[in-house]
C-alpha atoms as a PDB file:
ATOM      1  CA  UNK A   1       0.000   0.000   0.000  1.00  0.00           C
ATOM      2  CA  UNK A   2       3.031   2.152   0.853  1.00  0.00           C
ATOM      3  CA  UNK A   3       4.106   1.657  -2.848  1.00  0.00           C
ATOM      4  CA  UNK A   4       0.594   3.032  -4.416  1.00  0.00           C
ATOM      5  CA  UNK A   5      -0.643  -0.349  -5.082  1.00  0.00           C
ATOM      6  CA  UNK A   6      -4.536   0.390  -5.652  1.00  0.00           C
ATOM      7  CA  UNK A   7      -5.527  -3.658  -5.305  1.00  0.00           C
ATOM      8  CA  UNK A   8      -3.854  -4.215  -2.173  1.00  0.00           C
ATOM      9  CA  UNK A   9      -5.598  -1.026  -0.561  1.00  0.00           C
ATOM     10  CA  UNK A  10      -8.938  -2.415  -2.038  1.00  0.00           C
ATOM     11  CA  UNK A  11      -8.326  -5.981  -0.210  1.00  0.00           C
ATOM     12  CA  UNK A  12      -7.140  -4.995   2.951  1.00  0.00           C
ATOM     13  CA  UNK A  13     -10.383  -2.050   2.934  1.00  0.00           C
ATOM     14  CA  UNK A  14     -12.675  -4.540   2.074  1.00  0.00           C
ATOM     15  CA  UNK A  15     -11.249  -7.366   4.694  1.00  0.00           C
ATOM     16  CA  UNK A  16     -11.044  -4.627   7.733  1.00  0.00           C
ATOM     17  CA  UNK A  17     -14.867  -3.567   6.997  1.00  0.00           C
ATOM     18  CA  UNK A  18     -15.731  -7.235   6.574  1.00  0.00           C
ATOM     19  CA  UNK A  19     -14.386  -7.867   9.975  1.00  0.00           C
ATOM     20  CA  UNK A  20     -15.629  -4.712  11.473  1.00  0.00           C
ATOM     21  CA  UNK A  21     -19.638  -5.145  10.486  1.00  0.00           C
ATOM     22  CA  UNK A  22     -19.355  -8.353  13.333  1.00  0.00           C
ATOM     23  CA  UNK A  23     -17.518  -6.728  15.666  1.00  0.00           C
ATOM     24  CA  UNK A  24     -19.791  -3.563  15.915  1.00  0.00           C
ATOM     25  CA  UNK A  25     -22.903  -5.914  16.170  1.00  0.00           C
ATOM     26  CA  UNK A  26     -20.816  -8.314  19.152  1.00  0.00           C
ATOM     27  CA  UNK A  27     -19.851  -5.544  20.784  1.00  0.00           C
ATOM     28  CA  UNK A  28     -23.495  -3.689  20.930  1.00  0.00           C
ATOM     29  CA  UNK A  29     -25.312  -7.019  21.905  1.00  0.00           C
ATOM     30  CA  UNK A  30     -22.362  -9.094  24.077  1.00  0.00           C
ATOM     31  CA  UNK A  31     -23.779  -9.185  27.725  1.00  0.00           C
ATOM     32  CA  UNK A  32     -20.096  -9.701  29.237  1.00  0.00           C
ATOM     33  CA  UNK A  33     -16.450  -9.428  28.097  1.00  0.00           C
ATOM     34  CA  UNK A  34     -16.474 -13.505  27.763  1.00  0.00           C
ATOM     35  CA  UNK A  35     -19.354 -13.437  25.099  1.00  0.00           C
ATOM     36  CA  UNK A  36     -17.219 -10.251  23.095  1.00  0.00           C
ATOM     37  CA  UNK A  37     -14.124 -12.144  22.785  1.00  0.00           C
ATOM     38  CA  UNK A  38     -15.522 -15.259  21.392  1.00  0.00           C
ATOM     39  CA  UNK A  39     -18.019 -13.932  19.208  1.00  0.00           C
ATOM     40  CA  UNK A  40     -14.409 -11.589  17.983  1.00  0.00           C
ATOM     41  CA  UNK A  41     -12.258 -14.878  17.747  1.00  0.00           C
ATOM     42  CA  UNK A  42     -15.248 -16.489  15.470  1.00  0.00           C
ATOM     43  CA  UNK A  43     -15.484 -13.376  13.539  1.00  0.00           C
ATOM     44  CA  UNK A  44     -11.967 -13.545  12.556  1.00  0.00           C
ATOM     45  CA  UNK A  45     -11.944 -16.922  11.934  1.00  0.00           C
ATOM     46  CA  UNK A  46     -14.681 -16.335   9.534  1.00  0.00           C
ATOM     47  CA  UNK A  47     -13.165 -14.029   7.704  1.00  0.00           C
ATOM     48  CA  UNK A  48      -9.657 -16.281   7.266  1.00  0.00           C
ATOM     49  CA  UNK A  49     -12.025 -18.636   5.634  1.00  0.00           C
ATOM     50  CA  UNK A  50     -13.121 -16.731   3.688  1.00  0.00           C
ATOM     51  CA  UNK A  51      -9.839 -15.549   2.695  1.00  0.00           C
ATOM     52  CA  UNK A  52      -9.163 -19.512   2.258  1.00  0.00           C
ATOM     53  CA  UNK A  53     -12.128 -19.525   0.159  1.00  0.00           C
ATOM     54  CA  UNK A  54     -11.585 -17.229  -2.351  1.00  0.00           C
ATOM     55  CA  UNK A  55      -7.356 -18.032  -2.300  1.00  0.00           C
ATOM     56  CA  UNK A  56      -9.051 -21.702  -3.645  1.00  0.00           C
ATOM     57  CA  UNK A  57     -11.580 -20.369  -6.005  1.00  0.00           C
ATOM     58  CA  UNK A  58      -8.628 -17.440  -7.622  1.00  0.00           C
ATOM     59  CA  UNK A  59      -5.320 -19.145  -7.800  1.00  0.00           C
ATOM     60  CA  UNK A  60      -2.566 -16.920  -6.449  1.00  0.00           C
ATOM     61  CA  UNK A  61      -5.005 -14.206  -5.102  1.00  0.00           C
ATOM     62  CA  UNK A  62      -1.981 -13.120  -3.186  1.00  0.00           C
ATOM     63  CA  UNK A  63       0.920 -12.744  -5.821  1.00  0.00           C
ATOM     64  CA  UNK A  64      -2.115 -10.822  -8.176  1.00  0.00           C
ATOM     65  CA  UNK A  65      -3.391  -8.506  -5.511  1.00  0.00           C
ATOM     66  CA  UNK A  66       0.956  -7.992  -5.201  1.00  0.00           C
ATOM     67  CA  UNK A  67       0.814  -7.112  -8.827  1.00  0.00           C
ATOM     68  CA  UNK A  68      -2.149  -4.931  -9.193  1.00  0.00           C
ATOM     69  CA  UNK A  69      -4.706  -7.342  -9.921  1.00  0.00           C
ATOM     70  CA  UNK A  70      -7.457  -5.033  -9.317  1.00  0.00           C
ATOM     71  CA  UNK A  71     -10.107  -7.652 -10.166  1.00  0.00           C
ATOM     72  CA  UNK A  72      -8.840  -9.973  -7.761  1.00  0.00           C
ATOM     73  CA  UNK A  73      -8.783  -7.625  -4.841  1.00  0.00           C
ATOM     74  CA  UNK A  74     -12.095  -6.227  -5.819  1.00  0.00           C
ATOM     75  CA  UNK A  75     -13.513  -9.976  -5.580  1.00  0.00           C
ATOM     76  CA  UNK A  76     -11.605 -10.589  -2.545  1.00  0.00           C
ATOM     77  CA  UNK A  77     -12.793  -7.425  -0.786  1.00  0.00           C
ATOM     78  CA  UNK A  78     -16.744  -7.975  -1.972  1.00  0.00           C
ATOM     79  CA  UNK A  79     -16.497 -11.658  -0.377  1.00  0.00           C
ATOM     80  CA  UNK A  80     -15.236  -9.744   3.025  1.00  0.00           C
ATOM     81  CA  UNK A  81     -18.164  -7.084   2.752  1.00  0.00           C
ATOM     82  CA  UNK A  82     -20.940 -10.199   1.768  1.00  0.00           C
ATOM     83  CA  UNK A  83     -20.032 -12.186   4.699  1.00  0.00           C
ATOM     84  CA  UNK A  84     -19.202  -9.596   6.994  1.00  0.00           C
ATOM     85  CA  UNK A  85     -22.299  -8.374   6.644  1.00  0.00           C
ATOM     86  CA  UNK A  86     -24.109 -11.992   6.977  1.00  0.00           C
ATOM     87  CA  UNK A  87     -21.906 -12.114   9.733  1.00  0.00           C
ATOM     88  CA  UNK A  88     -22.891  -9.178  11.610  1.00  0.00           C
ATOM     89  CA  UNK A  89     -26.619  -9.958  11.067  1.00  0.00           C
ATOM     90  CA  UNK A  90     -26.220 -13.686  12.588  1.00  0.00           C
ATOM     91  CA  UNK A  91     -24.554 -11.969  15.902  1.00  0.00           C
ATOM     92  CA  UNK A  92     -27.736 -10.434  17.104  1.00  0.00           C
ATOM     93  CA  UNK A  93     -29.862 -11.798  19.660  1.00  0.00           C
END
């Protein structure tokens, strides 16, 4: 990102929002610290799927985001947002 590269700012904005939709909805309906960190540590480990996912479905999603692929970081990123979102919405009580 330091270098300019557009796809790897798209990823990493996509993957930090994706992560964040979950944690806003934990963290307004956990009833105790206990409850917020697991609901966080499945969160994350939601989101490394889908990472997993998507690294499966587009070979070398890491060496083309590292090149510029702005396709592949745009598909990464809208995978992050779709679940996130799912995510968040599942975390409600």
């Amino acid at each position: 990102i330091k270098q300019g590269n557009g796809a790897a700012a798209i990823s990493l904005g996509g993957a930090v929002i994706g992560f964040t939709l979950p944690l806003a909805s934990v963290i307004a309906h956990s009833v105790d610290l206990l409850h917020l960190a697991v609901w966080s540590a499945v969160a994350l480990i939601v989101q490394l799927g889908v990472f997993l996912l998507m690294s499966f479905l587009l070979r070398n999603i890491s060496s083309r985001i590292e090149h510029g692929n702005i396709a592949a970081a745009t598909m990464l990123a809208v995978a992050s947002l779709a679940i996130g979102m799912i995510n968040a919405a599942s975390m409600t009580y």
